[in-house]
Each structure stands twice: as structure tokens, then as C-alpha cells.
PDB file of N, CA and C in Angstrom:
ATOM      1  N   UNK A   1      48.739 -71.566 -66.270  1.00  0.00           N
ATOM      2  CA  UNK A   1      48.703 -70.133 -66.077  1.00  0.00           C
ATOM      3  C   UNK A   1      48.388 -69.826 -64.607  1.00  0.00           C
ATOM      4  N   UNK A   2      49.243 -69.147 -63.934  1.00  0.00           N
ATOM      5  CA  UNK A   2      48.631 -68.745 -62.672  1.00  0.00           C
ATOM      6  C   UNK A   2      48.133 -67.309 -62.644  1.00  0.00           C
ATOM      7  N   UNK A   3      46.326 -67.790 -61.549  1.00  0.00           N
ATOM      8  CA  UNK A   3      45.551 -67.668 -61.313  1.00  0.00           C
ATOM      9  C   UNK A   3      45.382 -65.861 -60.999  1.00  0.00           C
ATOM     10  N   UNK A   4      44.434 -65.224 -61.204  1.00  0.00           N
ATOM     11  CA  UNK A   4      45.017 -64.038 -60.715  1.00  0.00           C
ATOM     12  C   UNK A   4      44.027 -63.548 -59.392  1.00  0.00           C
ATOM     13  N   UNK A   5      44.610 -63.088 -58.702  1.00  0.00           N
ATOM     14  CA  UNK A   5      44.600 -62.457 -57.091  1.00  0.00           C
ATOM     15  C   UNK A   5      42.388 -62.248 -57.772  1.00  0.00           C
ATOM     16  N   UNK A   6      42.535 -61.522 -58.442  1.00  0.00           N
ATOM     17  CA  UNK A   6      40.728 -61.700 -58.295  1.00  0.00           C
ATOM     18  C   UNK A   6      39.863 -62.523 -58.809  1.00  0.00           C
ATOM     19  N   UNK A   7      40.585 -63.338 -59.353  1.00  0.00           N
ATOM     20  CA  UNK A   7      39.739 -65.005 -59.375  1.00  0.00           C
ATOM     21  C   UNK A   7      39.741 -65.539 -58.347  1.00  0.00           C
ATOM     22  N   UNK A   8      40.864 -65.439 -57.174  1.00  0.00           N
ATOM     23  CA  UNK A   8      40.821 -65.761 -56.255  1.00  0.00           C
ATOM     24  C   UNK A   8      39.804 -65.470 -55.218  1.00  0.00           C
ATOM     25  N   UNK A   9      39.293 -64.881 -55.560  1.00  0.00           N
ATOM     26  CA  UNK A   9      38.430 -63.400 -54.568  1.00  0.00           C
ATOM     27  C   UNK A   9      36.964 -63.935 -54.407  1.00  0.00           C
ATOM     28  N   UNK A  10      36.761 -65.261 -55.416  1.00  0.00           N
ATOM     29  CA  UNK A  10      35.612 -65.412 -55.255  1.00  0.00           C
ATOM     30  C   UNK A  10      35.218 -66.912 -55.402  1.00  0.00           C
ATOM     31  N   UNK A  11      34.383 -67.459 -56.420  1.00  0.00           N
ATOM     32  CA  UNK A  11      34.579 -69.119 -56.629  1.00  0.00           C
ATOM     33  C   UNK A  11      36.133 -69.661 -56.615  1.00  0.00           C
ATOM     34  N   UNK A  12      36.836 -69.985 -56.045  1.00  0.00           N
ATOM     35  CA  UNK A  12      37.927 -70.633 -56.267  1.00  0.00           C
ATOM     36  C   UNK A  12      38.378 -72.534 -55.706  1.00  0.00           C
ATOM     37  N   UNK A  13      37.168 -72.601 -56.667  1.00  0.00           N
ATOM     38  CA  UNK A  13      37.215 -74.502 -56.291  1.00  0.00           C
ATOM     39  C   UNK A  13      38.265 -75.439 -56.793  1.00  0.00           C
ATOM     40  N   UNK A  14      39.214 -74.838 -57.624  1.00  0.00           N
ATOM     41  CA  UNK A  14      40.344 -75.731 -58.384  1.00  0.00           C
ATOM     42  C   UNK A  14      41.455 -75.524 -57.433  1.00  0.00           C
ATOM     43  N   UNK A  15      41.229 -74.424 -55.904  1.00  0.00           N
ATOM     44  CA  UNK A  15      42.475 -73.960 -55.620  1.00  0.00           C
ATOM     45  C   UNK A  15      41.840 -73.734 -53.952  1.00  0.00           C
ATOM     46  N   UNK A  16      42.705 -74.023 -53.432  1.00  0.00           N
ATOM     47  CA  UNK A  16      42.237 -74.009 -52.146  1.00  0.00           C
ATOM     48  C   UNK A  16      43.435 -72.998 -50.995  1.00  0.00           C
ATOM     49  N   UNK A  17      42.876 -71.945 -51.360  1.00  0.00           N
ATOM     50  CA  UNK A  17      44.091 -70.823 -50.692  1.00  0.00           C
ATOM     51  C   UNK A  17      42.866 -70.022 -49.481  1.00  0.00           C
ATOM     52  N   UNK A  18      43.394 -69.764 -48.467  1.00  0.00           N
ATOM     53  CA  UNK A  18      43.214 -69.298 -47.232  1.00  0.00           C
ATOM     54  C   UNK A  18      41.622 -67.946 -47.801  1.00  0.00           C
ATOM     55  N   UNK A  19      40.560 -67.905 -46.953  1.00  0.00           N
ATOM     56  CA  UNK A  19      39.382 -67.440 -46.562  1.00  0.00           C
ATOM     57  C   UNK A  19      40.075 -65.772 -46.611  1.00  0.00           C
ATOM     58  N   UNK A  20      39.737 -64.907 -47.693  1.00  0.00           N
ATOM     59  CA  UNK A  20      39.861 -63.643 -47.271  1.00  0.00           C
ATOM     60  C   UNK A  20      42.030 -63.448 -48.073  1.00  0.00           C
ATOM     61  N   UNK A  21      42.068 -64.510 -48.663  1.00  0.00           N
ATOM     62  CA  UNK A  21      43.481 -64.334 -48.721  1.00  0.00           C
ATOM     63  C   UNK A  21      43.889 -63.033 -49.780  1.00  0.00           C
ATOM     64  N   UNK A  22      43.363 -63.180 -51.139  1.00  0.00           N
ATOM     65  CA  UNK A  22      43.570 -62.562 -52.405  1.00  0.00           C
ATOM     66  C   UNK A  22      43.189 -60.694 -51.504  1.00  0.00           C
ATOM     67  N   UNK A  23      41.792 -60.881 -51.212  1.00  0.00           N
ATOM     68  CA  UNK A  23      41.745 -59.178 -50.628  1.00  0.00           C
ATOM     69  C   UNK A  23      42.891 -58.939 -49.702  1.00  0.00           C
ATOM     70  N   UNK A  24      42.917 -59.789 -49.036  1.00  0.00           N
ATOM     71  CA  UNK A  24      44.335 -59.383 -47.629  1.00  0.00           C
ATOM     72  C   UNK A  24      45.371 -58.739 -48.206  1.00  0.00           C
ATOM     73  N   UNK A  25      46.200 -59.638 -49.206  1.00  0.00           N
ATOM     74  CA  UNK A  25      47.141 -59.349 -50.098  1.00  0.00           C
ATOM     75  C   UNK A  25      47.424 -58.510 -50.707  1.00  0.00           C
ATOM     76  N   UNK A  26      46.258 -58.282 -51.461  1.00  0.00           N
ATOM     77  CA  UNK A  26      45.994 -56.548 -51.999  1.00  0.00           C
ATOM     78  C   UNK A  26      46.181 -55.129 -51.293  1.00  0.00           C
ATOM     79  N   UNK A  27      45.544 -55.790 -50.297  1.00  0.00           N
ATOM     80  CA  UNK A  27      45.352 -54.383 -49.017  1.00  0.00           C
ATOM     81  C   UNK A  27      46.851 -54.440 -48.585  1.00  0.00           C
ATOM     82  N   UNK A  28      47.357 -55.631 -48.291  1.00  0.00           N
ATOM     83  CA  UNK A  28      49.309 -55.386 -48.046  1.00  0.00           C
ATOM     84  C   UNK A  28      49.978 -54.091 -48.431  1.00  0.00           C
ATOM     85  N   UNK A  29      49.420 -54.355 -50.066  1.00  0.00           N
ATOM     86  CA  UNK A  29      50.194 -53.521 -50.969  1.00  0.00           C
ATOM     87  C   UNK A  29      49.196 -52.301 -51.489  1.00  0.00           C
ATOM     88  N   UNK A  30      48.599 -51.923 -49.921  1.00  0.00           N
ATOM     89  CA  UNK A  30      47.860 -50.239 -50.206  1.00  0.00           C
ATOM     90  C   UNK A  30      46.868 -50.650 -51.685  1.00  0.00           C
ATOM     91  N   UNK A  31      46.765 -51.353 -51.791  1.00  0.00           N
ATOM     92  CA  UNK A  31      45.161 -51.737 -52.934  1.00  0.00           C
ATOM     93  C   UNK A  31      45.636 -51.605 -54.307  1.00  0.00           C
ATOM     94  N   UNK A  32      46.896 -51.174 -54.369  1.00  0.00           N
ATOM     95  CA  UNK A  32      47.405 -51.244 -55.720  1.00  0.00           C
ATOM     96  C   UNK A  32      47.364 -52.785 -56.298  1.00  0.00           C
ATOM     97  N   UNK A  33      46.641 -53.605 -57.107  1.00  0.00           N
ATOM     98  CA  UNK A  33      46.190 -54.697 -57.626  1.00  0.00           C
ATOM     99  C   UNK A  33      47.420 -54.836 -58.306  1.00  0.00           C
ATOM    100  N   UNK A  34      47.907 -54.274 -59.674  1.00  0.00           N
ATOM    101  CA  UNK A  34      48.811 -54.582 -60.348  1.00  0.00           C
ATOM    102  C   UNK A  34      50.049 -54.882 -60.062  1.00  0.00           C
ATOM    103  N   UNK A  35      50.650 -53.950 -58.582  1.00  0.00           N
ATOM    104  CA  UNK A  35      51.688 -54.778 -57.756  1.00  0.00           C
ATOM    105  C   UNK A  35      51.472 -55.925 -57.504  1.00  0.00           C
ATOM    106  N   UNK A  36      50.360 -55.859 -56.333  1.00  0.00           N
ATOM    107  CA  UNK A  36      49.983 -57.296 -55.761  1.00  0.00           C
ATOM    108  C   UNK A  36      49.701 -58.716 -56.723  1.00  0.00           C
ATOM    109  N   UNK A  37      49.490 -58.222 -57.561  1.00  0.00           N
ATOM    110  CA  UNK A  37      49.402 -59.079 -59.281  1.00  0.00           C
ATOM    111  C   UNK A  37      50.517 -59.951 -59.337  1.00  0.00           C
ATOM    112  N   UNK A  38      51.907 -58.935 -59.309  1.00  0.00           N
ATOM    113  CA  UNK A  38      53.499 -58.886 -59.915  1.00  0.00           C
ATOM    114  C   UNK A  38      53.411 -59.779 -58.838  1.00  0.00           C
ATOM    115  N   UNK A  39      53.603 -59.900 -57.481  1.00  0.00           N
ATOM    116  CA  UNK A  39      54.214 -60.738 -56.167  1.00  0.00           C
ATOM    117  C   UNK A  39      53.577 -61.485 -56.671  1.00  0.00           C
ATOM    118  N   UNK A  40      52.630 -61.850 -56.502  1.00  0.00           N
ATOM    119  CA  UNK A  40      51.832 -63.077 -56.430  1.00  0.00           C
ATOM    120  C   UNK A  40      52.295 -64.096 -57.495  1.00  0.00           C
ATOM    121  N   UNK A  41      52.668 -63.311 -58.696  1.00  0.00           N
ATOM    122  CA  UNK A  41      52.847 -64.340 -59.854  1.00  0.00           C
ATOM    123  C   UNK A  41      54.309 -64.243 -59.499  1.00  0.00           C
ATOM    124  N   UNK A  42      55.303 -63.990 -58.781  1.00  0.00           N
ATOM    125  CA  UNK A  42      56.731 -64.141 -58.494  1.00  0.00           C
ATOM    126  C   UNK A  42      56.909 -65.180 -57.506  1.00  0.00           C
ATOM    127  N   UNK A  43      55.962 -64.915 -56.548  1.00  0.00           N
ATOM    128  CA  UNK A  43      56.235 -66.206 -55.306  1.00  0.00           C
ATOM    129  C   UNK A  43      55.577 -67.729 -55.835  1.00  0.00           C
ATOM    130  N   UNK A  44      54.549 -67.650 -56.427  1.00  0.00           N
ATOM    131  CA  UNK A  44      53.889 -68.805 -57.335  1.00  0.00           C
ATOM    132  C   UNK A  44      55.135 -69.127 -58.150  1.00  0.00           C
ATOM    133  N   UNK A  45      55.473 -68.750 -58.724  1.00  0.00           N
ATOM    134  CA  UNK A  45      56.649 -69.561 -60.013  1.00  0.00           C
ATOM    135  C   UNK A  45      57.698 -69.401 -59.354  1.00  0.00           C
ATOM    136  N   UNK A  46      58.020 -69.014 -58.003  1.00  0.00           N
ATOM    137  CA  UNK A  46      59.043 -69.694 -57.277  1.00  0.00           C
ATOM    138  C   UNK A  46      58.904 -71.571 -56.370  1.00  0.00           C
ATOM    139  N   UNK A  47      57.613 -71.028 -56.007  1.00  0.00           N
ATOM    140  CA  UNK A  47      57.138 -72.372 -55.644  1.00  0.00           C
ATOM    141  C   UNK A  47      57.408 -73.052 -56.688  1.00  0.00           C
ATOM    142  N   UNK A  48      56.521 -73.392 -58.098  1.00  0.00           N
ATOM    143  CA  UNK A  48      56.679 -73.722 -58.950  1.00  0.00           C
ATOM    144  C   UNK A  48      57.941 -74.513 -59.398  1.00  0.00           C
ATOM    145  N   UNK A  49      59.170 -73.936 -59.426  1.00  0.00           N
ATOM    146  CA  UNK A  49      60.220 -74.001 -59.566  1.00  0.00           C
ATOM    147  C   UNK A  49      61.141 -74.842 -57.945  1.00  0.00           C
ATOM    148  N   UNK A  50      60.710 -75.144 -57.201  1.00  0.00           N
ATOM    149  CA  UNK A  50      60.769 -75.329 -56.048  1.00  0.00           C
ATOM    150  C   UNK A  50      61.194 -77.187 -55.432  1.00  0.00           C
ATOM    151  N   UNK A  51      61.677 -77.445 -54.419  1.00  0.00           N
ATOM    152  CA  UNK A  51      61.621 -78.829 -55.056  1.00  0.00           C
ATOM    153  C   UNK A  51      59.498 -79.441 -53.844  1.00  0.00           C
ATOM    154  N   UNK A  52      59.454 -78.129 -53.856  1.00  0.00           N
ATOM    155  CA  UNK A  52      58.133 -78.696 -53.266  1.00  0.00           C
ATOM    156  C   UNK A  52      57.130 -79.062 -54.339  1.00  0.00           C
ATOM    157  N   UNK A  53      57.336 -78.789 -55.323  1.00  0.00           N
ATOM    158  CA  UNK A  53      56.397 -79.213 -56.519  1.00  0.00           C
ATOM    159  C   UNK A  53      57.030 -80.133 -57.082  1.00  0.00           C
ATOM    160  N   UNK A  54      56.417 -81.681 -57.218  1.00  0.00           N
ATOM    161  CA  UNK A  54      57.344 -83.039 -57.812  1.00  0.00           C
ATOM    162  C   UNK A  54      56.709 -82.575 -59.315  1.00  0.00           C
ATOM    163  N   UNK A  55      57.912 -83.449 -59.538  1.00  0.00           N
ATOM    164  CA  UNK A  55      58.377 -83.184 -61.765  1.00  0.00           C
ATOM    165  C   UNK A  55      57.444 -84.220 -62.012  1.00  0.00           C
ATOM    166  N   UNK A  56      56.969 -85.092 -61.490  1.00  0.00           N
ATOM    167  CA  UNK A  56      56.126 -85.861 -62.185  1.00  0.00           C
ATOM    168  C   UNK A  56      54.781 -85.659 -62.204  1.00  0.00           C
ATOM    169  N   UNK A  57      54.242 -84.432 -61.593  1.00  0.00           N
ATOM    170  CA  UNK A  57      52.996 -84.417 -61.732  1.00  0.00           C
ATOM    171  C   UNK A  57      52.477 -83.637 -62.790  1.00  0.00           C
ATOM    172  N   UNK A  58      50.960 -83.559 -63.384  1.00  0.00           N
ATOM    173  CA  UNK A  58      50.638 -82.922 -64.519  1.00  0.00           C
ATOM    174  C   UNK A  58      50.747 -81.345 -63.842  1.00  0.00           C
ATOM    175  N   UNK A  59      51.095 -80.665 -65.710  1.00  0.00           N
ATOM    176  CA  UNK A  59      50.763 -78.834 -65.076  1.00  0.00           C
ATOM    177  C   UNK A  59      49.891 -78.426 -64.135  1.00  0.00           C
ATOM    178  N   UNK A  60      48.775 -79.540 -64.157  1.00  0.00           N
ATOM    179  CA  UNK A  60      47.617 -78.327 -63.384  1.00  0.00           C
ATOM    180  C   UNK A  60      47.434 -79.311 -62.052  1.00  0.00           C
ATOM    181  N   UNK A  61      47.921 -80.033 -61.761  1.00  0.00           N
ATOM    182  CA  UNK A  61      48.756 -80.616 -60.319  1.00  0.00           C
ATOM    183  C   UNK A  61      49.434 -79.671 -60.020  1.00  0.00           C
ATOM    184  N   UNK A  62      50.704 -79.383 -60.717  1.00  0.00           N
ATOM    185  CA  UNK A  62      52.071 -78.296 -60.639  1.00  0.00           C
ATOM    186  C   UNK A  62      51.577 -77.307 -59.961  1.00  0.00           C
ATOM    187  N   UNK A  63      50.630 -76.953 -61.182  1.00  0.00           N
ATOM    188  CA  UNK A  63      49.991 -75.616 -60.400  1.00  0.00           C
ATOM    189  C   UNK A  63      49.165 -75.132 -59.138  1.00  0.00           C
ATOM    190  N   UNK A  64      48.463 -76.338 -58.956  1.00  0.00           N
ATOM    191  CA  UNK A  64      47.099 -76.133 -57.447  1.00  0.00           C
ATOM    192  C   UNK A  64      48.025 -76.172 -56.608  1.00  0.00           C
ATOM    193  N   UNK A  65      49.572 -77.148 -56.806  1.00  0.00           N
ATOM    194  CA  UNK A  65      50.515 -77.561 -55.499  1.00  0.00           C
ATOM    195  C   UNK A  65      50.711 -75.823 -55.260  1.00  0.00           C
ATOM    196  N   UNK A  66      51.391 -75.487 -56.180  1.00  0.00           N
ATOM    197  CA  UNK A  66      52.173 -73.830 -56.011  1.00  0.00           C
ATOM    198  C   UNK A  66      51.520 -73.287 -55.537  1.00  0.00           C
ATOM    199  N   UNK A  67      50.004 -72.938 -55.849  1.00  0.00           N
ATOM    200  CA  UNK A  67      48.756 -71.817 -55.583  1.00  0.00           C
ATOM    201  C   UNK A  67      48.882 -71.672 -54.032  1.00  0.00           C
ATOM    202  N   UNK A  68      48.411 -73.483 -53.932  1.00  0.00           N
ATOM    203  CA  UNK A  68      47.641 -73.521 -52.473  1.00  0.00           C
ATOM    204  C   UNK A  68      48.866 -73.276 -51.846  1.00  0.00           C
ATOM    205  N   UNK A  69      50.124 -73.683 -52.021  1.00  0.00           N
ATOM    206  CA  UNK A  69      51.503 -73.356 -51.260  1.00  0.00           C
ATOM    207  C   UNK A  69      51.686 -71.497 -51.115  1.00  0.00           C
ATOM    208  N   UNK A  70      52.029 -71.062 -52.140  1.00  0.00           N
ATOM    209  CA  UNK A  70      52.316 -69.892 -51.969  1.00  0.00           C
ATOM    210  C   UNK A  70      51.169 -69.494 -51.043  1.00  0.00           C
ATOM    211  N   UNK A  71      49.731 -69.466 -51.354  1.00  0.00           N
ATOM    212  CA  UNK A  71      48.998 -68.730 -50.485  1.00  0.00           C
ATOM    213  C   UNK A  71      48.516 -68.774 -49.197  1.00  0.00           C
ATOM    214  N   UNK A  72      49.231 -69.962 -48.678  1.00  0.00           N
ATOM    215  CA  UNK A  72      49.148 -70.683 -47.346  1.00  0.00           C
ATOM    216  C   UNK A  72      50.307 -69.549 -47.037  1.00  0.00           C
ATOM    217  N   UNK A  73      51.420 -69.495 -47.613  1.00  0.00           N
ATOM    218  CA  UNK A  73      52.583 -69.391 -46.978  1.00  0.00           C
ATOM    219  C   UNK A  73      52.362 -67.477 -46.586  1.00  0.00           C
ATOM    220  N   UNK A  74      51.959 -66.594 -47.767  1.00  0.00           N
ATOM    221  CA  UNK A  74      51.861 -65.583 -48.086  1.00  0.00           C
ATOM    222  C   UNK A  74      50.427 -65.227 -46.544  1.00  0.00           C
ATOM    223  N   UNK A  75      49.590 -65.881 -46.725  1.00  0.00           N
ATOM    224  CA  UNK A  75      48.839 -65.509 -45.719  1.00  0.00           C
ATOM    225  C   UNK A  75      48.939 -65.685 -43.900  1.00  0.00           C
ATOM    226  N   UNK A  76      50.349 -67.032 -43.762  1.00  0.00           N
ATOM    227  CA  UNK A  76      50.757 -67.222 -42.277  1.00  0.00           C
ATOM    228  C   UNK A  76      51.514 -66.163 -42.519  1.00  0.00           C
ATOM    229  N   UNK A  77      52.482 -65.880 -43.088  1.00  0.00           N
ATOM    230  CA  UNK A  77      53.122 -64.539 -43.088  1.00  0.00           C
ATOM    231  C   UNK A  77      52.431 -63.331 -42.355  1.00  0.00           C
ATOM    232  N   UNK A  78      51.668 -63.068 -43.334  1.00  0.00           N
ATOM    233  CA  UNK A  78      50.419 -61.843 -42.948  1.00  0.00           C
ATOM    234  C   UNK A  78      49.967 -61.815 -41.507  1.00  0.00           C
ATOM    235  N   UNK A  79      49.619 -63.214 -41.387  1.00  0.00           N
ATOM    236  CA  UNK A  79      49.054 -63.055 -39.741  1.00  0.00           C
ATOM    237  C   UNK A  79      50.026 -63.284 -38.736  1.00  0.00           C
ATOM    238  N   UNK A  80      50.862 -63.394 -38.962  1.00  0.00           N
ATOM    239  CA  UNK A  80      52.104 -63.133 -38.110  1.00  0.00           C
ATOM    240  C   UNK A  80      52.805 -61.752 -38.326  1.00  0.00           C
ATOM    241  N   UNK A  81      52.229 -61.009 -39.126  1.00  0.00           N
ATOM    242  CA  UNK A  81      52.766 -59.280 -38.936  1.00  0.00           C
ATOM    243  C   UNK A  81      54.083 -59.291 -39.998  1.00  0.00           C
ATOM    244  N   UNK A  82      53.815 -60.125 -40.928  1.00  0.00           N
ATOM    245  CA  UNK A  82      55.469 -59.785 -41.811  1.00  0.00           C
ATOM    246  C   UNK A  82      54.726 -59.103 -42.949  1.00  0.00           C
ATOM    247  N   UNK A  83      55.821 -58.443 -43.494  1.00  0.00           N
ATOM    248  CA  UNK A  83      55.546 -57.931 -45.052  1.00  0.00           C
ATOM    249  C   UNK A  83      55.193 -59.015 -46.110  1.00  0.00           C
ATOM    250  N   UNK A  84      55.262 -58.498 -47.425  1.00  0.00           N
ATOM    251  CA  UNK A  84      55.186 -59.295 -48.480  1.00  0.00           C
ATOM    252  C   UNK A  84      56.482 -60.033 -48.422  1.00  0.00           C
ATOM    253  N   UNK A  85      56.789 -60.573 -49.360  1.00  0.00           N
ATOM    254  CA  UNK A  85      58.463 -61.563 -49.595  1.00  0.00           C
ATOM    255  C   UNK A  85      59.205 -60.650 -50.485  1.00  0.00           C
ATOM    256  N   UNK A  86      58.170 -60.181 -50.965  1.00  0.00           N
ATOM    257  CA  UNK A  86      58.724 -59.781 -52.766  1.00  0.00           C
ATOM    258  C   UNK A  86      58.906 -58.100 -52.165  1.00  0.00           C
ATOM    259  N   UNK A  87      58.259 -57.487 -51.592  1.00  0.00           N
ATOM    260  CA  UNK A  87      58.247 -56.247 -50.752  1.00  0.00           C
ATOM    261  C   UNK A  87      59.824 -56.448 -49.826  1.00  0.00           C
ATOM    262  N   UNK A  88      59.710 -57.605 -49.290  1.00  0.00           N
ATOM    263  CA  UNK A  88      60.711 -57.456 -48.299  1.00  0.00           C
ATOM    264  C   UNK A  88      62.218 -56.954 -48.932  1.00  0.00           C
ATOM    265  N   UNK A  89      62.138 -58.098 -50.189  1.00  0.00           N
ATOM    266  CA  UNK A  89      63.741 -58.597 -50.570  1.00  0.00           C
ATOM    267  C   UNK A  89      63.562 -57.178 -51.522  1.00  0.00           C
ATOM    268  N   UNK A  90      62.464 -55.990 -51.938  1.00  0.00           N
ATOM    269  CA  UNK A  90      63.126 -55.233 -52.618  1.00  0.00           C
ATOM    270  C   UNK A  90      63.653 -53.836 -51.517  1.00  0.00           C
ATOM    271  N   UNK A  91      63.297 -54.268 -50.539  1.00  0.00           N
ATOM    272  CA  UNK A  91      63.043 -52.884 -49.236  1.00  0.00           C
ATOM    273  C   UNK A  91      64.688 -53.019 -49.389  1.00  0.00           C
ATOM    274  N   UNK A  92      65.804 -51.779 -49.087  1.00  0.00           N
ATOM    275  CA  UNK A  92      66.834 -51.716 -49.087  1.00  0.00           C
ATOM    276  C   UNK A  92      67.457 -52.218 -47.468  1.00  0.00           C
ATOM    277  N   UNK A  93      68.659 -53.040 -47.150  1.00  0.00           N
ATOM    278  CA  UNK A  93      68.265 -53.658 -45.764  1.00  0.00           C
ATOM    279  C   UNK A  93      68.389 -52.792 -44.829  1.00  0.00           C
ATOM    280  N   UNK A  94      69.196 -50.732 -45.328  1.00  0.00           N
ATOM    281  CA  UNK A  94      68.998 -49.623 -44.208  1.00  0.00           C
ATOM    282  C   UNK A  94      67.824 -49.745 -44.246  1.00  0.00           C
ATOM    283  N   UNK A  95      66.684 -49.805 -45.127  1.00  0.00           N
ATOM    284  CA  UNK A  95      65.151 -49.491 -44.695  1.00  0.00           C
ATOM    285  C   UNK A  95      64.896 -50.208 -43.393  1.00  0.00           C
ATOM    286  N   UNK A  96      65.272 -51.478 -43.764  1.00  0.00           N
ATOM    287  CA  UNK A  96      64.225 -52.598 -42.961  1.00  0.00           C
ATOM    288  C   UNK A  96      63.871 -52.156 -41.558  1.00  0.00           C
ATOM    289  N   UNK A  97      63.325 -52.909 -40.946  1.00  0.00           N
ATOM    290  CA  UNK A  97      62.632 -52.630 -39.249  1.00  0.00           C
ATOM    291  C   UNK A  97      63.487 -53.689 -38.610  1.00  0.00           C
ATOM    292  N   UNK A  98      64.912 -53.542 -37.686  1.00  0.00           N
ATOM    293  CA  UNK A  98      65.296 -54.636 -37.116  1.00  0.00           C
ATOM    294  C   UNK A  98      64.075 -55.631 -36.536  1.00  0.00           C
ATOM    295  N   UNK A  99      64.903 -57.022 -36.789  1.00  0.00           N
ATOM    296  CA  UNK A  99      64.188 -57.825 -36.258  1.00  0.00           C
ATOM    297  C   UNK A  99      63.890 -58.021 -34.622  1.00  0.00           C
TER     298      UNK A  99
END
């Protein structure tokens, strides 16, 4: 089962995702939790699904790989000034902000 953004927020010893990550994330998405919920569990079970997660390891291998992946990835994002992923690909591409 992946983890949710406020388990993250506090003891998170099975999972080793970036200092301050789960609040960051939230605040992305204007504090609305239940969005930030939806991404989080979309980019995780993309990892998941990914060939960065090997088939031979147990689920909850599967899973710490995805966690700590997505939230590494989700938080260099952040500090490099990008949007969400899941924000991005739904923004229409007239919206977007040229690169």
C-alpha cells in the first residue's frame, strides 16, 4: 500500500524520502491534501510499474524502491522550480510557461 503524504510528515523509518518533502508537496498544490494525495499515489505506481523497480524483489522492497524514488525525484523537481508531474501533464500545453 502506498504510504500517504502524512505518514510521511513525521516518523518515516521504513522510507527514506527527502527532510520537509510530504509538507512541500502539499503546499505545491495550495494545501489541498486530497489532490496532493491523488499525485503522489500516481507518480509512486508509476515508479512502481517502472523498470527501476526489479520483479524480483519482495512488495515491500517494491515499495521503499518507488517511495524513496518518487520522492527524491518529486522533491529535486521542486527545488529546481518545476511544477508537480501530474499538474504538469494535466495543464493544457496553451497554458504552460514556455520553457
Amino acid at each position: 500500500m502506498i504510504p500517504l503524504l502524512r505518514d510521511l510528515c513525521f516518523a518515516h523509518r521504513e522510507f527514506r524520502v527527502p527532510d520537509g518533502f510530504a509538507v512541500s508537496f502539499v503546499r505545491q498544490h495550495d494545501n489541498a491534501w486530497a489532490e496532493a494525495q491523488k499525485h503522489w499515489e500516481d507518480v509512486v505506481a508509476r515508479v512502481l510499474n517502472s523498470r527501476d523497480v526489479p520483479t524480483w524483489v519482495s512488495a515491500a522492497e517494491a515499495m521503499r524502491i518507488a517511495v524513496n524514488g518518487a520522492s527524491t525525484l518529486l522533491h529535486e523537481a521542486h527545488t529546481r522550480g518545476l511544477a508537480c508531474i501530474i499538474c504538469i501533464q494535466k495543464t493544457p500545453k496553451s497554458a504552460r510557461r514556455p520553457s
